[in-house]
Protein backbone atom coordinates (compact mmCIF):
# COMPACT_ATOMS: atom_id res chain seq x y z
CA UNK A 1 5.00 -1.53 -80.08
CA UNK A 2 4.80 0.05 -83.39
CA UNK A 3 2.71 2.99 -84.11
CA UNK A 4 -0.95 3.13 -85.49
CA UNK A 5 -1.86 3.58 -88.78
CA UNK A 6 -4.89 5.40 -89.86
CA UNK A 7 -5.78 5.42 -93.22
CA UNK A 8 -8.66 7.93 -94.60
CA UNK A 9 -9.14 7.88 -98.40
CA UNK A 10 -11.95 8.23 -101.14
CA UNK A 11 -11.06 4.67 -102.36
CA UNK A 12 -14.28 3.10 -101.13
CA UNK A 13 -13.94 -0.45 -100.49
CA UNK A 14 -15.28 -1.91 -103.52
CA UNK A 15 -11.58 -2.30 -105.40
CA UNK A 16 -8.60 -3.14 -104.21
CA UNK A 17 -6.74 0.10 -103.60
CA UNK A 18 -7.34 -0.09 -99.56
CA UNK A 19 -6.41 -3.68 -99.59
CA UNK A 20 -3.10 -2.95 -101.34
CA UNK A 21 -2.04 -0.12 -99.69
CA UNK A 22 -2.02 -2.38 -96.35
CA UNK A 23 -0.14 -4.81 -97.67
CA UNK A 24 2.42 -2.97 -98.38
CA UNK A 25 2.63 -1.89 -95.28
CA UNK A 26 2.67 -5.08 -94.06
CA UNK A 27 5.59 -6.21 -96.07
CA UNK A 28 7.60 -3.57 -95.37
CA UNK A 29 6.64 -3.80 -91.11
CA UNK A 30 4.69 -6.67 -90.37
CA UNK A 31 3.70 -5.99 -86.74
CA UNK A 32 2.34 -2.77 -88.22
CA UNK A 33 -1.02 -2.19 -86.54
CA UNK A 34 -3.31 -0.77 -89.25
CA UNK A 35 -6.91 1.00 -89.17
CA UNK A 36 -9.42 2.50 -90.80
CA UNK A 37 -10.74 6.45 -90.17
CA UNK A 38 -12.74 6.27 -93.39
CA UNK A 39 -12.80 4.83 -97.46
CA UNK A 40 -16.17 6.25 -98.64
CA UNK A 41 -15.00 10.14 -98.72
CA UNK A 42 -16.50 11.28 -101.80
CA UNK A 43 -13.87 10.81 -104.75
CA UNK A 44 -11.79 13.88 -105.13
CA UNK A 45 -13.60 15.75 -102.16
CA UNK A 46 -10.54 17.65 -100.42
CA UNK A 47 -12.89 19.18 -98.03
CA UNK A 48 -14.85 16.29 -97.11
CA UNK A 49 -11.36 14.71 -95.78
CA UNK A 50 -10.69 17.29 -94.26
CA UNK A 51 -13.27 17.51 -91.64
CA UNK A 52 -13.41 13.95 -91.42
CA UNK A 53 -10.07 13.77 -90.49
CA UNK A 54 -10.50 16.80 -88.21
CA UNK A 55 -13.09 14.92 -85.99
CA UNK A 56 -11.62 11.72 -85.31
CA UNK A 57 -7.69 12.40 -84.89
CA UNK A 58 -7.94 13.63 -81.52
CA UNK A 59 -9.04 9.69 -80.38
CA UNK A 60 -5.90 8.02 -81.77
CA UNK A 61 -2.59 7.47 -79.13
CA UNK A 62 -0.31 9.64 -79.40
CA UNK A 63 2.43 8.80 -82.24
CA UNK A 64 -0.08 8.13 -84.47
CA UNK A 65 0.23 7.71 -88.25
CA UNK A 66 -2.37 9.28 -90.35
CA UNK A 67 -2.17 8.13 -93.91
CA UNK A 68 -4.50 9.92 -95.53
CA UNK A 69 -4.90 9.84 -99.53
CA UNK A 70 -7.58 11.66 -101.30
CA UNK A 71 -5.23 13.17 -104.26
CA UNK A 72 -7.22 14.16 -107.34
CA UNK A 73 -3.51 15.87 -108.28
CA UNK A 74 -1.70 12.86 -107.81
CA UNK A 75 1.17 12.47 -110.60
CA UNK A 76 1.31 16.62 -110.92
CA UNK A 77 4.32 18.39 -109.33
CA UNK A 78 2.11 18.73 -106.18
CA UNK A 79 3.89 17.91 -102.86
CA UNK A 80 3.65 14.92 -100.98
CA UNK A 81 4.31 15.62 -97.37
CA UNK A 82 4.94 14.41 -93.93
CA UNK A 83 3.81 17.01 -91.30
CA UNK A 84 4.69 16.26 -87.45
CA UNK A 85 2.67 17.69 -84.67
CA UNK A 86 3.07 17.44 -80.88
CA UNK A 87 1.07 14.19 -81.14
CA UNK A 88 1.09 12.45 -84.68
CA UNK A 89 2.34 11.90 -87.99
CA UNK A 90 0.01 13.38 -90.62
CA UNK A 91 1.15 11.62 -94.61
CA UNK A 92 -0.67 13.24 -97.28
CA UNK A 93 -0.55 15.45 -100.66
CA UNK A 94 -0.25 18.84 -99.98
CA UNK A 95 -3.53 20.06 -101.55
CA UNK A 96 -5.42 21.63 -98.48
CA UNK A 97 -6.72 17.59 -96.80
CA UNK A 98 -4.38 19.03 -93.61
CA UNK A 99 -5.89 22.74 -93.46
CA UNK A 100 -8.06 21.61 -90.01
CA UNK A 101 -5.18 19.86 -88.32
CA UNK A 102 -2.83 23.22 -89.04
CA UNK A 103 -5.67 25.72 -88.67
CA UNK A 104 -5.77 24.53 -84.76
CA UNK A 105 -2.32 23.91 -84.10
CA UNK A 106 -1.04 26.61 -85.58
CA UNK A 107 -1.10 30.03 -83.42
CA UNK A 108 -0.88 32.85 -86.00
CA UNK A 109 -4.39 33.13 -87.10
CA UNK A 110 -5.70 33.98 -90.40
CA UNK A 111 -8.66 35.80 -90.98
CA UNK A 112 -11.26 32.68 -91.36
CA UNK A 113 -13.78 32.44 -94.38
CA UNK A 114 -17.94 33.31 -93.85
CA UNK A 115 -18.42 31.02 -96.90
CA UNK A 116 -17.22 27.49 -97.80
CA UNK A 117 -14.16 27.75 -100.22
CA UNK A 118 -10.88 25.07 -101.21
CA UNK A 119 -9.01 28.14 -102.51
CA UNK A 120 -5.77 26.97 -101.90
CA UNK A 121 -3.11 29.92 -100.02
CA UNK A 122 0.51 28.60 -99.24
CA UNK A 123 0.43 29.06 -95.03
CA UNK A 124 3.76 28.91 -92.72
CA UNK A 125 3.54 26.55 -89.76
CA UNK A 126 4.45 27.62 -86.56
CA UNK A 127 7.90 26.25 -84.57
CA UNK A 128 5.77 23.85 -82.92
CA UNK A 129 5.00 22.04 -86.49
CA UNK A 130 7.38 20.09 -88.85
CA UNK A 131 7.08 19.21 -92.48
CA UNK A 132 8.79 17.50 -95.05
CA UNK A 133 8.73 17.01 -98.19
CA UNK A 134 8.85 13.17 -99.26
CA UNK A 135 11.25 13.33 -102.10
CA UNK A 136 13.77 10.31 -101.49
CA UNK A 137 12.92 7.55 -103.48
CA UNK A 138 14.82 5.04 -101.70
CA UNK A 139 11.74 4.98 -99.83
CA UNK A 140 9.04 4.36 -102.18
CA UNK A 141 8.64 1.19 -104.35
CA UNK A 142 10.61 0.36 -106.86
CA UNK A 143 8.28 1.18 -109.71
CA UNK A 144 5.80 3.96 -109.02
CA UNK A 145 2.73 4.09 -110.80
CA UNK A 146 1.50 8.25 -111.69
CA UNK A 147 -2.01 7.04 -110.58
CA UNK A 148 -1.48 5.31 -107.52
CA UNK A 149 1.10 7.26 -105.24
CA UNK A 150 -0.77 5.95 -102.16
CA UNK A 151 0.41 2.61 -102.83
CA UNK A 152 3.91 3.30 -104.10
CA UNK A 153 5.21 6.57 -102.10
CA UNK A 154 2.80 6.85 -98.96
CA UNK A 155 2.09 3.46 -97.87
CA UNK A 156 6.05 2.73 -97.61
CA UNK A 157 6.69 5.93 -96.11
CA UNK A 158 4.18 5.41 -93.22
CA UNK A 159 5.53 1.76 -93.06
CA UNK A 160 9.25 3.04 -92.84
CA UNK A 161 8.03 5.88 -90.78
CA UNK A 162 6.24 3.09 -88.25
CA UNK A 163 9.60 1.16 -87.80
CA UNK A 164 11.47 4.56 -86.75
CA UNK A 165 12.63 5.97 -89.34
CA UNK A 166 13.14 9.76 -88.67
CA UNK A 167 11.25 12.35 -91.03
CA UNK A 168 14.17 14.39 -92.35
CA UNK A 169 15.14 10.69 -93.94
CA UNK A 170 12.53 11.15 -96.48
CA UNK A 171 13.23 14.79 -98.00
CA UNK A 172 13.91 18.49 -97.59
CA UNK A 173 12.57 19.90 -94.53
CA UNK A 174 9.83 22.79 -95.67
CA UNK A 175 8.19 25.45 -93.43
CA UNK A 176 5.07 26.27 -95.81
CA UNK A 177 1.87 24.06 -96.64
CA UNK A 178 -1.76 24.49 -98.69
CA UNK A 179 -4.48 24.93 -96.68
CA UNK A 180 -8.15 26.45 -97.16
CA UNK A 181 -9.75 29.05 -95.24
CA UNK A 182 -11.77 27.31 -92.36
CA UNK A 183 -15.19 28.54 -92.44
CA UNK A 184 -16.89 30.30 -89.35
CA UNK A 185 -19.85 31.07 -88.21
CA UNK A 186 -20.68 35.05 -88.81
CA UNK A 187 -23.31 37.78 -87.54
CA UNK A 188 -25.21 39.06 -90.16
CA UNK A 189 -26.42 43.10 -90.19
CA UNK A 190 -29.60 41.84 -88.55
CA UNK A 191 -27.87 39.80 -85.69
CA UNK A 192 -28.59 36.29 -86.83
CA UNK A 193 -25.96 33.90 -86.81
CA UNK A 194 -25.35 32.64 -90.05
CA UNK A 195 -23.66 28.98 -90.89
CA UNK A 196 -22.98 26.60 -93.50
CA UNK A 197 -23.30 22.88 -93.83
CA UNK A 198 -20.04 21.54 -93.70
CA UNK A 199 -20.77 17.75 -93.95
CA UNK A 200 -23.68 15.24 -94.30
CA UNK A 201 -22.98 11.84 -92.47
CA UNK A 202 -24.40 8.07 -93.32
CA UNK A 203 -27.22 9.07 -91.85
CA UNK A 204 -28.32 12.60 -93.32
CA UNK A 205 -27.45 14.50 -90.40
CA UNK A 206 -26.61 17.47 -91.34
CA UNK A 207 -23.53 19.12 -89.64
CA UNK A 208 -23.11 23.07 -89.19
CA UNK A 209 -19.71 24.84 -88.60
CA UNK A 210 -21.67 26.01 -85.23
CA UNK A 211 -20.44 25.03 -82.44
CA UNK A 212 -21.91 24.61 -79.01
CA UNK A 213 -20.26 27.85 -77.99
CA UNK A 214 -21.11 30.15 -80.97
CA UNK A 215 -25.09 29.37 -79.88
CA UNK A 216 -26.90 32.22 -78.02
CA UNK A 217 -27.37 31.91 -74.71
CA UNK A 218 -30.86 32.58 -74.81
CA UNK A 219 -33.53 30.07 -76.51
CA UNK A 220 -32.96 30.25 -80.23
CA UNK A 221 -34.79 29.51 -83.94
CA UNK A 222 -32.58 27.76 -86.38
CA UNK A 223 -33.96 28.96 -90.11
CA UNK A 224 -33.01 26.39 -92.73
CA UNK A 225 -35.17 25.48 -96.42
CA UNK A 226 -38.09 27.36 -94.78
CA UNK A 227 -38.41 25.51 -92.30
CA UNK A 228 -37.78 26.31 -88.33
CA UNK A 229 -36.42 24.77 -85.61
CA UNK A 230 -36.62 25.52 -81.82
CA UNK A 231 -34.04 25.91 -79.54
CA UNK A 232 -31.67 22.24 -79.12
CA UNK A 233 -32.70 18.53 -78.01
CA UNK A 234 -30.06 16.66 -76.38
CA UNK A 235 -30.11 13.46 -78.12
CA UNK A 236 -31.78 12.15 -81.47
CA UNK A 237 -34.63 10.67 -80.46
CA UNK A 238 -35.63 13.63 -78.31
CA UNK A 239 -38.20 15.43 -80.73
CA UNK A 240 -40.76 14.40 -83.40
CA UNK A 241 -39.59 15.55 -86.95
CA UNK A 242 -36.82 18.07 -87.39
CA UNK A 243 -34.37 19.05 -84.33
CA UNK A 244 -31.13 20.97 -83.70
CA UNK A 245 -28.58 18.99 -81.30
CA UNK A 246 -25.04 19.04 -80.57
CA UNK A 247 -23.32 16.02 -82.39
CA UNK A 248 -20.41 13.94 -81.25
CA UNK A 249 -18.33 16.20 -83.30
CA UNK A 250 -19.02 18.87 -81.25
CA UNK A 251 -20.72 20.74 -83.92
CA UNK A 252 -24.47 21.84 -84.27
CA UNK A 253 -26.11 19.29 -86.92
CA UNK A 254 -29.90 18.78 -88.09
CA UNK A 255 -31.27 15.64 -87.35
CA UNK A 256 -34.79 13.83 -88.38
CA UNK A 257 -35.43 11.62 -86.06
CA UNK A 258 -35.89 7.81 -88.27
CA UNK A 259 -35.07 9.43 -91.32
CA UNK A 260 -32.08 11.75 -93.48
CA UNK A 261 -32.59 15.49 -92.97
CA UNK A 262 -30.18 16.18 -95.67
CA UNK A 263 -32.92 13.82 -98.11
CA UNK A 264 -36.24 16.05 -96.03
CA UNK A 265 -35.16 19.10 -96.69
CA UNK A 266 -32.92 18.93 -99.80
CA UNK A 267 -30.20 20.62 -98.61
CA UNK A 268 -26.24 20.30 -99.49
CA UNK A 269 -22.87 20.90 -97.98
CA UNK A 270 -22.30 24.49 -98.64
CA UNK A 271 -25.81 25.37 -97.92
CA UNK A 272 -26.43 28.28 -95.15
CA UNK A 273 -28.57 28.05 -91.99
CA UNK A 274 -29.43 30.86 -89.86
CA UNK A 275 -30.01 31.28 -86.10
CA UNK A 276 -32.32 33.96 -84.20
CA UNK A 277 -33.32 34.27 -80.87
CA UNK A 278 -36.63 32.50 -80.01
């Protein structure tokens, strides 16, 4: 049986950019199996992708092919890239979309960020990690468009890959990638935990970069837009108004129960919440 597919892009499924980048795929394997992570990442938003990706790759079989194509670059010199894991295939333009996936695989540490950043720094992967560069054409359509590389280079790539095809087949092997800094949470001088909103979902959750076991373990006051919140429900429906539970991401989000937090209290990705003991 051939491989999984996952595609994640910022195409939105309005056009027919998704549609074509299947077929493709089917032409090239037709007993590919193909599905969808996500098509509504906001156009251009690296980050966004990022931690999408990050929280739903860890559910696919193993041998999985992640396809994913949010490439505000695309048509520069930037990289496109195949990196192998332990577990799956990830296809995308180096430009930082992969800095989660290599951030926890990767053993050498860097020093994480206490603020939300896409400043790109070139990183080297560890043994356990393999990349290459796609740079053989004989492997891409015949006539590649500069605006639409995720139809003409990556969608016959990940259908080539599917059938077999090893990775070295597709370019030079290369030992470096882009990522970003991920962002942690931090003690301030006072000895509150400080975090940032790192992603509003369909609903207006609001989703920290806290996780369950950065939390104090005593009873705690989560400070956001003036407004407090005490200590954590278990599930949304738990509390009246505002609450503070653990998501299915395994991060700490903001939740209104029948309604968008993100819309209540005005808040943005990037935007800083603070914990204290209760």
């Amino acid at each position: 049986m051939a491989p999984v597919i996952a595609l994640t892009t910022d195409f939105g499924i309005g056009d027919a950019y998704v549609g074509s980048i299947k077929g493709v795929i089917l032409t090239i394997n037709p007993s590919a199996t193909i599905t969808d992570i996500c098509h509504s990442v906001e156009p251009q938003n690296i980050f966004q992708a990022a931690f999408i990706l990050s929280t739903a790759q860890h559910y696919f079989p193993e041998g999985t092919i992640h396809l994913v194509i949010v490439d505000p670059e695309v048509g520069s010199q930037r990289k496109a890239v195949i990196l192998k894991t332990p577990s799956a295939f990830f296809l995308a333009p180096d430009n930082g979309v992969l800095s989660y996936i290599i951030d926890e695989l990767n053993t050498a540490r860097v020093a994480p960020s206490q603020s939300i950043t896409t400043n790109l720094e070139r990183r080297e992967l560890d043994i356990s990690l393999g990349a290459t560069a796609i740079t053989n054409p004989d492997f891409w359509l015949q006539s590649v468009s500069p605006t639409f590389h995720g139809r003409d280079i990556f969608a016959p790539v990940a259908a080539h890959l599917s059938l077999g095809v090893p990775p070295h087949k597709f370019g030079e092997s290369i030992n470096c990638l882009h990522t970003f800094r991920i962002p942690r949470p931090f003690k301030d001088t006072g000895g509150k935990l400080i975090g940032h909103i790192l992603h509003i979902d369909n609903f207006g959750n609001l989703i920290t970069n806290i996780r369950n076991s950065d939390l104090p373990e005593k009873e705690f006051i989560m400070e956001t837009a003036d407004h407090h919140i005490h200590g954590l429900s278990q599930f949304y429906s738990q509390s009246n108004g505002l609450a503070a539970i653990i998501g299915s991401s395994g991060y700490l989000e903001i939740v209104l129960k029948n309604g968008s937090a993100a819309a209540f209290l005005n808040i943005k990705v990037r935007d800083e919440v603070r914990l204290r003991g209760g």
